[in-house]
Structure formats: structure tokens, C-alpha cells
C-alpha atoms as a PDB file:
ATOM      1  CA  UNK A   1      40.171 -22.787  69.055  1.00  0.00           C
ATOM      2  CA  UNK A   2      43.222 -24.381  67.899  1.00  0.00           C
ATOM      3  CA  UNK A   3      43.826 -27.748  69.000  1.00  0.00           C
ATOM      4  CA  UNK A   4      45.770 -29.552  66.136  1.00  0.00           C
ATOM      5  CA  UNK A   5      49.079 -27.703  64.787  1.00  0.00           C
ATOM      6  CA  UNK A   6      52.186 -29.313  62.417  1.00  0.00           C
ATOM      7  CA  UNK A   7      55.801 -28.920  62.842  1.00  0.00           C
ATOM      8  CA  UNK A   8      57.660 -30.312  59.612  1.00  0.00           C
ATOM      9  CA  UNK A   9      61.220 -28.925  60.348  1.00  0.00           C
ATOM     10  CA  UNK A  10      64.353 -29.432  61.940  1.00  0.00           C
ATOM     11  CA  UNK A  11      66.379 -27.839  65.014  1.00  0.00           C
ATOM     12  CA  UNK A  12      68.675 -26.143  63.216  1.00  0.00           C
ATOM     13  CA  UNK A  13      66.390 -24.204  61.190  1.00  0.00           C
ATOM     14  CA  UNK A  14      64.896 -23.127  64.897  1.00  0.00           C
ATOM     15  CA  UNK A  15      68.048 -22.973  66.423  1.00  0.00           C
ATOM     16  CA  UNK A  16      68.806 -20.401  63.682  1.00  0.00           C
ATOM     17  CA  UNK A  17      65.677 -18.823  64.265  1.00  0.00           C
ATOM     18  CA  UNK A  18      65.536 -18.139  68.126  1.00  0.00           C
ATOM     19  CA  UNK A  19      68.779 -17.957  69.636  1.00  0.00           C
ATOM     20  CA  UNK A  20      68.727 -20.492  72.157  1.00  0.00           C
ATOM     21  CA  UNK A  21      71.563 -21.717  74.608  1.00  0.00           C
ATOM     22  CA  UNK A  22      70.170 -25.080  75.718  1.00  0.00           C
ATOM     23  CA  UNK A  23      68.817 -27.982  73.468  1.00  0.00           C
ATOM     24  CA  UNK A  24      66.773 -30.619  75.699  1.00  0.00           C
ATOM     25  CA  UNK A  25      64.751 -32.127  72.927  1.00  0.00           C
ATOM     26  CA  UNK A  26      67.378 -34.964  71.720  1.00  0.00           C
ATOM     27  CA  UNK A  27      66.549 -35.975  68.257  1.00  0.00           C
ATOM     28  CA  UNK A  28      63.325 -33.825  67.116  1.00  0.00           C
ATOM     29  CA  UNK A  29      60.817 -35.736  64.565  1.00  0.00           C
ATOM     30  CA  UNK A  30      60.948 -34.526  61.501  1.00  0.00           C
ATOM     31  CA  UNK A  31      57.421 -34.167  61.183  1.00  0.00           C
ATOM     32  CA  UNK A  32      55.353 -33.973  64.230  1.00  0.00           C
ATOM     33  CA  UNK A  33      51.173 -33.570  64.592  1.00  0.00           C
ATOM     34  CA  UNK A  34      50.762 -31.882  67.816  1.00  0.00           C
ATOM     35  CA  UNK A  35      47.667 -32.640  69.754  1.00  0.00           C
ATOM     36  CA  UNK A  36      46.105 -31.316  73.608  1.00  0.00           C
ATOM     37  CA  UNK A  37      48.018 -32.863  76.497  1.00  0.00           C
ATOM     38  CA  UNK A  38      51.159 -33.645  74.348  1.00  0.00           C
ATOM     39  CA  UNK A  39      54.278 -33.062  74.828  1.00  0.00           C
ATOM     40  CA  UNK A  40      56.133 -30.737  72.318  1.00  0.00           C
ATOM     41  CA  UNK A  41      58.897 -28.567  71.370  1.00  0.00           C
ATOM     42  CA  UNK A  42      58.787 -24.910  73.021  1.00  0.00           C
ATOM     43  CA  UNK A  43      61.756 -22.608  73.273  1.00  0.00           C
ATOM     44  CA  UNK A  44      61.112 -21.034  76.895  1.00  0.00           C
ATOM     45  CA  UNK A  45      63.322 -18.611  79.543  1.00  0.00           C
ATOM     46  CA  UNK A  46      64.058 -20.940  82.131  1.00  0.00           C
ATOM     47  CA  UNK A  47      65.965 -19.436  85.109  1.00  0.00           C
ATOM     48  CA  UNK A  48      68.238 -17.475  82.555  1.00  0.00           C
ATOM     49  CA  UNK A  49      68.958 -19.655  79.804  1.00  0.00           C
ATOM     50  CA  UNK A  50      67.191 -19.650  76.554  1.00  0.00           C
ATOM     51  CA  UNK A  51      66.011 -23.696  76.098  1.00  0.00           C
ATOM     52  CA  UNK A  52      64.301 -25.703  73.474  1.00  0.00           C
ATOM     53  CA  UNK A  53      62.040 -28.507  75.793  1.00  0.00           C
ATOM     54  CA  UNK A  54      59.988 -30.414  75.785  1.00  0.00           C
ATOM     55  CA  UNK A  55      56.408 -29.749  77.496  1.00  0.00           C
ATOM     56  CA  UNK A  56      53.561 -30.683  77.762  1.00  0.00           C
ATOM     57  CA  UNK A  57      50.366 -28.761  76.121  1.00  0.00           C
ATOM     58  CA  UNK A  58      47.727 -27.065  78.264  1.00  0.00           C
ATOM     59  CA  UNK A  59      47.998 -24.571  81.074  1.00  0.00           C
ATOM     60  CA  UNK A  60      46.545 -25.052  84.124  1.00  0.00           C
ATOM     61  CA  UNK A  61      42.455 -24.414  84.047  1.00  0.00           C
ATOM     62  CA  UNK A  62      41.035 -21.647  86.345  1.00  0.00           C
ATOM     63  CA  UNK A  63      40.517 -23.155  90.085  1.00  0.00           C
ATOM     64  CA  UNK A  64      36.911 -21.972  89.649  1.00  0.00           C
ATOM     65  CA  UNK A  65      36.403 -24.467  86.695  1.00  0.00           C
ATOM     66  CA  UNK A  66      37.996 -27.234  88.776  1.00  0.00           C
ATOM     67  CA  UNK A  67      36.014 -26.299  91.557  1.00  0.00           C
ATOM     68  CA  UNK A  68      32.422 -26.634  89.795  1.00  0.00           C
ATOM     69  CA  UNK A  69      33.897 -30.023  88.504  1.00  0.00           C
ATOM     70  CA  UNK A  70      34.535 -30.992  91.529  1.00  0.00           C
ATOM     71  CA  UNK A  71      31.174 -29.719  93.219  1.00  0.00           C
ATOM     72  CA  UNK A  72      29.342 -31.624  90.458  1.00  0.00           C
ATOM     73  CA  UNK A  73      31.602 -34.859  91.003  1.00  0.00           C
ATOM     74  CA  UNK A  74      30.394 -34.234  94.588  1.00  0.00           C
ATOM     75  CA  UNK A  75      26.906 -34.240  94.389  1.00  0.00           C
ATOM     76  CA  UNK A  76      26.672 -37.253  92.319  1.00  0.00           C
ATOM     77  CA  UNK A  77      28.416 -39.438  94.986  1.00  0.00           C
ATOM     78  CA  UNK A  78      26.185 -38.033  97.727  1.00  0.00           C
ATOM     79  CA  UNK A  79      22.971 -38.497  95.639  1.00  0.00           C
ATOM     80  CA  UNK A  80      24.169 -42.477  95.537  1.00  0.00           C
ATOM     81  CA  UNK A  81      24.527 -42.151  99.364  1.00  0.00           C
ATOM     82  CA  UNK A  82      28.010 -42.190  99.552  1.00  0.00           C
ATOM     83  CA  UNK A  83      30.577 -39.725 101.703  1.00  0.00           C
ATOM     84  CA  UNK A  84      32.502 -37.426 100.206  1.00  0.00           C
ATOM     85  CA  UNK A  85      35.817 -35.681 101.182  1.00  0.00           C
ATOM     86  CA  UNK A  86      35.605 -32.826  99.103  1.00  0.00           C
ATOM     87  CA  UNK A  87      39.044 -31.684  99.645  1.00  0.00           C
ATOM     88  CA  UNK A  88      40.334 -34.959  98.802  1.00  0.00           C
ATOM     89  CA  UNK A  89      38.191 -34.779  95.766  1.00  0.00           C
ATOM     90  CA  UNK A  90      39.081 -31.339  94.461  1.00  0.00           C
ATOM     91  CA  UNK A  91      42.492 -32.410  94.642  1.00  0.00           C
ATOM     92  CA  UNK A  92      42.201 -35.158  92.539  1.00  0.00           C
ATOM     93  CA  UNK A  93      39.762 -33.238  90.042  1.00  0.00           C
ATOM     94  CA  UNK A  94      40.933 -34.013  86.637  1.00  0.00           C
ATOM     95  CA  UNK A  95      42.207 -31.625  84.534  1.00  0.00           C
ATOM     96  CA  UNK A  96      43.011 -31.668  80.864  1.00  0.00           C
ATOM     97  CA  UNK A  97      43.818 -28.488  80.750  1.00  0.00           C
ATOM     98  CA  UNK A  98      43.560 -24.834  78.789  1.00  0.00           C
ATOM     99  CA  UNK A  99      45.317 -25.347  75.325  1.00  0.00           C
ATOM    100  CA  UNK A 100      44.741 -21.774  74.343  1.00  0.00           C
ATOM    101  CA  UNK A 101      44.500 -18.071  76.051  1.00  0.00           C
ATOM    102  CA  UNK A 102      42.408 -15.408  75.002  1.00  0.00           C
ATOM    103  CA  UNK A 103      41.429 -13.025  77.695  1.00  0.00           C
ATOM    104  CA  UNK A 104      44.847 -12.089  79.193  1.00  0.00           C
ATOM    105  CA  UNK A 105      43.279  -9.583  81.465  1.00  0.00           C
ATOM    106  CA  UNK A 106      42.308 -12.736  83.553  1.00  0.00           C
ATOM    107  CA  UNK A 107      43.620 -12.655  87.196  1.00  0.00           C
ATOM    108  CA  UNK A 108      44.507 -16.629  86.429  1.00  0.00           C
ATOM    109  CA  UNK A 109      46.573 -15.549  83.316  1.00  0.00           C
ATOM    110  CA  UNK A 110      48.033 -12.513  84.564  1.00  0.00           C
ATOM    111  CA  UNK A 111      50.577 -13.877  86.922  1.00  0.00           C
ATOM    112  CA  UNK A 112      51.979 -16.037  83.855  1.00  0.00           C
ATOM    113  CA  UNK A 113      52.609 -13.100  81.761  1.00  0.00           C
ATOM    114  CA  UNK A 114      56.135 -11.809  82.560  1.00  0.00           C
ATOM    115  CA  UNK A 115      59.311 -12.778  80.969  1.00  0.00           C
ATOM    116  CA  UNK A 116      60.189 -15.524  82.821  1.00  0.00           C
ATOM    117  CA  UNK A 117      56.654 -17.602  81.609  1.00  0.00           C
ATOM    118  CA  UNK A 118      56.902 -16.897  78.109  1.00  0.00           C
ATOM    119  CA  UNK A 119      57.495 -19.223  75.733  1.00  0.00           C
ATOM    120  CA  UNK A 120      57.332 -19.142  71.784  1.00  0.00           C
ATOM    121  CA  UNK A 121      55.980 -22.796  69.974  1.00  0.00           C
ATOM    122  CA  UNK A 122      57.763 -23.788  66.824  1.00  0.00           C
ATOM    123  CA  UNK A 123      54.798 -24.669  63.975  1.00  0.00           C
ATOM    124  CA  UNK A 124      54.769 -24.856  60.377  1.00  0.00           C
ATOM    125  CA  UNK A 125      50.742 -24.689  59.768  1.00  0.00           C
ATOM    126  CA  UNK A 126      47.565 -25.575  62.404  1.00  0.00           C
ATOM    127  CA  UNK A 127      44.072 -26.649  61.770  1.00  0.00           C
ATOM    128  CA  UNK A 128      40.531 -25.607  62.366  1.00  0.00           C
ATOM    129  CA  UNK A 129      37.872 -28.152  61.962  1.00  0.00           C
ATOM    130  CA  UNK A 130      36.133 -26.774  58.879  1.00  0.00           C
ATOM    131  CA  UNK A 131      31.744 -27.285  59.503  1.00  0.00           C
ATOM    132  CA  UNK A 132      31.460 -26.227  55.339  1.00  0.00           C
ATOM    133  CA  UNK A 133      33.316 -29.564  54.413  1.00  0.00           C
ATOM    134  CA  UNK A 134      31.717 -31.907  56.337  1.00  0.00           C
ATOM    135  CA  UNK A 135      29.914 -34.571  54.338  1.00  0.00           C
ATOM    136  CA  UNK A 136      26.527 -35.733  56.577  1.00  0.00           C
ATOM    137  CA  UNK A 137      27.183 -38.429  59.061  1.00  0.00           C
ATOM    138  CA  UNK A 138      31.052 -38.254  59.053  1.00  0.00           C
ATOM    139  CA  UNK A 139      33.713 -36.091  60.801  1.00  0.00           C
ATOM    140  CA  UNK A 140      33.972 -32.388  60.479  1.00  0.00           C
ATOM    141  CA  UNK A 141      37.554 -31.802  58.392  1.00  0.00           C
ATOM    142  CA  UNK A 142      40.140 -29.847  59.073  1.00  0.00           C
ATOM    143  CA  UNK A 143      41.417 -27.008  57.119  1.00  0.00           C
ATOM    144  CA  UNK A 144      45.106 -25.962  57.655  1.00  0.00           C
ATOM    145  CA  UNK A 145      46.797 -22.991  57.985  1.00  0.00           C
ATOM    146  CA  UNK A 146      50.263 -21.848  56.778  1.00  0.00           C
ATOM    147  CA  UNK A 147      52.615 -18.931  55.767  1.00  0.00           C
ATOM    148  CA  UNK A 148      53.242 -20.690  51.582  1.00  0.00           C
ATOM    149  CA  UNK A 149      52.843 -24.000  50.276  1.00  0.00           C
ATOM    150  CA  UNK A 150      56.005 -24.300  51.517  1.00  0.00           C
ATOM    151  CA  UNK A 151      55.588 -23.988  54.982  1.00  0.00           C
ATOM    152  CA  UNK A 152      57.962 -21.858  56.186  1.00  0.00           C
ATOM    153  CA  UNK A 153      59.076 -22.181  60.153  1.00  0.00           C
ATOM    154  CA  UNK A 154      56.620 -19.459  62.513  1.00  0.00           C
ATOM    155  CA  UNK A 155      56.124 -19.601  66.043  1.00  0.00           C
ATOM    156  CA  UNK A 156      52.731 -19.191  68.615  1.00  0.00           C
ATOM    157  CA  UNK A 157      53.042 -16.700  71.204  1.00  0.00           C
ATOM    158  CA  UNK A 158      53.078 -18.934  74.219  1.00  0.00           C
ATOM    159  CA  UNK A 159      53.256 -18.574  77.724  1.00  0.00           C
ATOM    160  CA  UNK A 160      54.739 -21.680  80.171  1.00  0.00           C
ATOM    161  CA  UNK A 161      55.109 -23.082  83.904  1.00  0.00           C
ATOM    162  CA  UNK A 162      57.112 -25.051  85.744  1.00  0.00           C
ATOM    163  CA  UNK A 163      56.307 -28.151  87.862  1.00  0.00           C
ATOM    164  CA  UNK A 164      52.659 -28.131  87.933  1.00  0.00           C
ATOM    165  CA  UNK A 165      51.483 -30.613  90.364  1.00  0.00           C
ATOM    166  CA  UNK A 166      47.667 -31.875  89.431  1.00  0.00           C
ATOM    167  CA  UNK A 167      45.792 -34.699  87.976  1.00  0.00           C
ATOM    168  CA  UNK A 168      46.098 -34.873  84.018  1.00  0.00           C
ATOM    169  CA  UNK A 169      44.196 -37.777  83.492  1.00  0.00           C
ATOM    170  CA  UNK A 170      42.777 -40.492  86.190  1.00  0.00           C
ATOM    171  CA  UNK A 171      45.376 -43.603  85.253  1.00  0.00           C
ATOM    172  CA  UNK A 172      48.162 -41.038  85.792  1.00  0.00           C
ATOM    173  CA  UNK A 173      47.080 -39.551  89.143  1.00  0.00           C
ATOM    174  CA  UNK A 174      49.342 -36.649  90.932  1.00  0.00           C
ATOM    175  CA  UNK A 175      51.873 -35.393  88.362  1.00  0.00           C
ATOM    176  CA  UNK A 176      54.171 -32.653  88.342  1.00  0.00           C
ATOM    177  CA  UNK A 177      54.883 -31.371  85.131  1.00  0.00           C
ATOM    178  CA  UNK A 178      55.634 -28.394  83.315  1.00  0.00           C
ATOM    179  CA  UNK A 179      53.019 -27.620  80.673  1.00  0.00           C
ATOM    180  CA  UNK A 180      52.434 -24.800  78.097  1.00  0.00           C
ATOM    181  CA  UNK A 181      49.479 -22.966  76.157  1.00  0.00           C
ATOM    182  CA  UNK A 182      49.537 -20.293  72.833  1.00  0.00           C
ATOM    183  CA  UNK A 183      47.650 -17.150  73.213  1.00  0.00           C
ATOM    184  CA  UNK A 184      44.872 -16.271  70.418  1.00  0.00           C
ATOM    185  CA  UNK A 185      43.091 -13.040  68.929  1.00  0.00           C
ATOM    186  CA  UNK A 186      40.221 -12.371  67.006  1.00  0.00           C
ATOM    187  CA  UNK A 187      40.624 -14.002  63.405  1.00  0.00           C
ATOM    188  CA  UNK A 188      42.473 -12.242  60.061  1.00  0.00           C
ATOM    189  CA  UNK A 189      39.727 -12.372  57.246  1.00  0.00           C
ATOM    190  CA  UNK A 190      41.127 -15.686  56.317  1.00  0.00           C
ATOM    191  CA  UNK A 191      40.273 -17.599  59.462  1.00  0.00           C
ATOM    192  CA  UNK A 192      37.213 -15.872  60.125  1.00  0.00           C
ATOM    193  CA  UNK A 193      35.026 -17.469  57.224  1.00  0.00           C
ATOM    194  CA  UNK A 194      36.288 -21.247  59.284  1.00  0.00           C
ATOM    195  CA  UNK A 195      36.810 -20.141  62.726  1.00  0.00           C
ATOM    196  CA  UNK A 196      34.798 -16.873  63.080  1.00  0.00           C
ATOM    197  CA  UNK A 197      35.564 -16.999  66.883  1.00  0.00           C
ATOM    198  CA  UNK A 198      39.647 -16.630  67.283  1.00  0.00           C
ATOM    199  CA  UNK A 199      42.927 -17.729  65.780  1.00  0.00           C
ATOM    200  CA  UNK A 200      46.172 -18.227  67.172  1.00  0.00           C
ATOM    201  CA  UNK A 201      48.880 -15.532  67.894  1.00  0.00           C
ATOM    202  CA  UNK A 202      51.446 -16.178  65.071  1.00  0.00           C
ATOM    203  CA  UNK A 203      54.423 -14.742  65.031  1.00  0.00           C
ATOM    204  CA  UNK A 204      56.780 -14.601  61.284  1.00  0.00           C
ATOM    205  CA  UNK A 205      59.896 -12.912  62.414  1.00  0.00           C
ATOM    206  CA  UNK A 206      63.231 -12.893  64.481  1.00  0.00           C
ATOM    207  CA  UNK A 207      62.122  -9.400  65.653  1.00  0.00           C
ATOM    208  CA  UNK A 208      59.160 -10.649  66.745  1.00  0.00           C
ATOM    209  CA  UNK A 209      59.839 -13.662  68.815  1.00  0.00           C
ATOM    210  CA  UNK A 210      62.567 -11.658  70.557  1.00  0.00           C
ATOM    211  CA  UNK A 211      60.000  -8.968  71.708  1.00  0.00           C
ATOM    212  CA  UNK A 212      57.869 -11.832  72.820  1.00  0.00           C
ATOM    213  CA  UNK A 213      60.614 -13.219  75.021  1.00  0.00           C
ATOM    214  CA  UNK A 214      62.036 -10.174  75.990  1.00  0.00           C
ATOM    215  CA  UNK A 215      59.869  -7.165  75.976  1.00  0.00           C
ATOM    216  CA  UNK A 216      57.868  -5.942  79.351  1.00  0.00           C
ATOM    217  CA  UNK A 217      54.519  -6.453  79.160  1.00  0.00           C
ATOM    218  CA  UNK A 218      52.813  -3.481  77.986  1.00  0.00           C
ATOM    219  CA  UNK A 219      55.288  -3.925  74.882  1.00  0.00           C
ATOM    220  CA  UNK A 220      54.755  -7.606  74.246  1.00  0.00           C
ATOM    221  CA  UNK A 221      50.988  -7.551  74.585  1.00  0.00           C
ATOM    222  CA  UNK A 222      50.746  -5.513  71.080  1.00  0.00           C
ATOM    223  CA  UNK A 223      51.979  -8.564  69.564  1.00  0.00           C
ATOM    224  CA  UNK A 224      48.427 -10.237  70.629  1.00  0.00           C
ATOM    225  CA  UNK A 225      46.710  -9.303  67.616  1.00  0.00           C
ATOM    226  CA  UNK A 226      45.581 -11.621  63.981  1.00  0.00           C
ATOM    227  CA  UNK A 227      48.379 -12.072  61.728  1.00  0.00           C
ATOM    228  CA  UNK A 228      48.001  -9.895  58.277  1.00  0.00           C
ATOM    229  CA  UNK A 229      45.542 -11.385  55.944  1.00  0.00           C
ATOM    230  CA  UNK A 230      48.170 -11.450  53.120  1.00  0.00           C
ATOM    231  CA  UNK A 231      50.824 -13.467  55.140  1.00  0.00           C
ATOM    232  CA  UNK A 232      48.614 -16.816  55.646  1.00  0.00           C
ATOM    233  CA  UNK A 233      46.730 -18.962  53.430  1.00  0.00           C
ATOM    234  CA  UNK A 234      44.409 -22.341  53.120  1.00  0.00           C
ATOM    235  CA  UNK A 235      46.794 -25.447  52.628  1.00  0.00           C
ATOM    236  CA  UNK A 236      45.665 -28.583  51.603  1.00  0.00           C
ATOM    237  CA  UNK A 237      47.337 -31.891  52.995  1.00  0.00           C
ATOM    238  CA  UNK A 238      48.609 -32.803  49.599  1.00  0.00           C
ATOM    239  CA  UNK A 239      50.244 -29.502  49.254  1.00  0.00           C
ATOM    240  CA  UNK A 240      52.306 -30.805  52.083  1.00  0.00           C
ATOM    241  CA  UNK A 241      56.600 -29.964  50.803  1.00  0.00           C
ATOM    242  CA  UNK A 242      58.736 -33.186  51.095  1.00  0.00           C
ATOM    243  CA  UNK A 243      60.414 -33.078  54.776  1.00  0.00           C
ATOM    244  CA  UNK A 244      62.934 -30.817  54.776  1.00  0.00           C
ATOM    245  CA  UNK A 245      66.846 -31.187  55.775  1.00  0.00           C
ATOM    246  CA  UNK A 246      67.787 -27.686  56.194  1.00  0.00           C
ATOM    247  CA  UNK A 247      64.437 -25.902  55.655  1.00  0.00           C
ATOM    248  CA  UNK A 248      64.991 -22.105  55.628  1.00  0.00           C
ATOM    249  CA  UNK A 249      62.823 -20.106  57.741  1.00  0.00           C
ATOM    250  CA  UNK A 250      60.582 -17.113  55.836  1.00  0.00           C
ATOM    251  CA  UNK A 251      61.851 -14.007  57.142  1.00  0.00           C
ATOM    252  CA  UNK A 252      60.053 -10.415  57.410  1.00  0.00           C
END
């Protein structure tokens, strides 16, 4: 799964992109390596408006995961001899949570897939450890994924929520945040040969995004499918374009 993505870009070029009504953001980096449980730019419907925020990555795991967690967590203490609220203890159950979604006919994902949840993520190319390139005894590298050399501006199909209350990591206890994931499909026949399980939901064009943000359900759920074969490629690093002032993005 995907759980390293780029954005080299700036807010106009997204601003131009997605039409967008509110910019919380402030100044956006102009290059930014996203990793799980950061905060980064999403444009999401919020209550109407059209915003670019931002939120923090990974949705909310199921409450059956959490519950096991906790149930292990559980045992442990009592095999030590100590007392255990488990109540207490579920609701302090860490959570990390889900930085991608793949099976949207979930009864945990299904209530987050109307309008008002969906997001789109702003990305310029993402990484999947690659097992071919690693050398014995070191770490497995990362291959990267873009549109061109260039890296033209694209977006994840994401979905979003608001105010979240739960337990992120253990130093932070109870926070309420809102926090955001990208959907993903079966790989194109470029992925497939790094990542044979899935690849993101990537979406190239104004058209596109709109439906994503707009479109009921049964309409937006056709866009949860690999992108073309002939509209990504392998990037290296040192392909990477000088950061852009007024990058243009790649239309379809």
C-alpha cells in the first residue's frame, strides 16, 4: 500500500486545478514528503464550501481491529495480575490509523462515502518500497511513481472526517482531529511488477476530480479503478524537475 507520496507544487497551480473557495493552508511548502499520521494538504467539502486544509493522514481503523487490540492489551495486564477496566482501556487503544481504502463495500467505509466526506489529495508522484532493489542487509528502496519526468500536479481519490476524537499515539492521548485516507484498486501493469497487491486511485483531470467531489455514489465509484498503463511511469529521484513557481498542471 501506499504510504510515502510527494507534492512539489504550489497553490495556485491547485487552486487552478480544483476550484476551491477557502484556502486554510497559509504558506504551502514547496516540496513536501508526505508520510502516515501527517498532516497534509486535501481539498475537501466542508459544510458547503470547497477548502484546501490541512489534515491529518489516516482514517479511523475498524472498531473490530481496535477491539482485538484492546482484548490483547487486556490479557497481558491480567496475566501480570493486574485489573483491568476494559472500557477505560478500549478507549484509550491506540490507533495509527488506515492510510488507504480498498474494500469500499465495508460497512466502516460506507458511511464515509457521500459527498460531504470526499476529499481529493494534491500529489505529484508516490512510492512503493521496491523488494527487486534491495541490496542484502539494508533497506528495501522505494520506487516512485509519476505522470512525466516532469511531474505534473494529480490528485488521490480521498475520502475525509471531521473531529475524530481517539488516541493517535500514547504521548498525545485523547485528540480530536480531522483526518483523511486515499482509496486504492488493483495495480495498472506498471505497478503490478513492484506492488502486485494495489495502487492508489489517481485521478489526471479537472473532469475527474469534479465527479469525485460531486457525483452520487454509484457515479463516483467508477472512478475506483488503476490509472491507464500509458499515463504513469517509474521516476527516479534524480529525475526530480527543479521546484516549480507556476508549475502547470497536465491536463486530459
Amino acid at each position: 500500500m501506499c504510504n510515502l507520496y510527494n507534492l512539489t507544487t504550489n497553490q495556485q497551480a491547485i487552486r487552478d486545478f480544483v476550484s476551491i473557495t477557502n484556502d486554510l493552508v497559509g504558506n504551502l511548502q514547496p516540496s513536501i514528503d508526505v508520510y502516515p499520521d501527517q498532516s497534509a494538504p486535501i481539498v475537501r467539502n466542508n459544510e458547503g464550501r470547497r477548502e484546501l486544509a490541512s489534515v491529518r493522514w489516516g482514517m479511523p481503523s475498524s472498531s473490530q481491529a481496535l477491539f482485538e487490540a484492546a482484548k490483547k492489551r487486556a490479557d497481558k495486564l491480567r496475566a501480570k495480575g493486574k485489573e483491568v477496566d476494559f472500557d477505560e482501556l478500549l478507549k484509550m487503544e491506540p490507533d495509527g490509523g488506515t492510510t488507504n481504502v480498498r474494500n469500499t463495500s465495508s460497512k466502516h467505509w460506507k458511511r464515509w462515502l457521500g459527498v460531504e466526506n470526499r476529499c481529493v489529495v494534491p500529489l505529484t508522484r508516490f512510492a512503493e518500497p521496491d523488494p527487486a532493489s534491495k541490496v542484502e542487509g539494508g533497506r528495501t528502496p522505494n520506487a516512485w511513481f509519476a505522470r512525466t519526468p516532469e511531474e505534473p500536479l494529480m490528485f488521490f481519490a480521498g475520502i475525509w472526517i471531521k473531529d475524530w476524537t481517539s488516541v493517535r499515539k500514547i504521548k498525545e492521548g485523547l485528540v480530536t482531529i480531522d483526518l483523511f485516507a486515499f482509496l486504492t484498486t488493483e495495480p495498472n501493469t506498471i505497478v503490478k511488477p513492484i506492488h502486485p497487491k494495489a495502487m492508489p486511485v489517481v485521478l489526471t483531470s479537472k473532469d475527474e476530480v469534479e465527479a469525485w467531489l460531486t457525483a452520487p455514489w454509484e457515479e463516483a465509484k467508477s472512478l475506483q479503478r488503476p490509472l491507464p498503463d500509458g499515463m504513469l511511469r517509474v521516476v527516479q529521484v534524480a529525475d526530480k524537475p527543479a521546484l516549480a513557481t507556476a508549475q502547470e498542471p497536465l491536463l486530459l
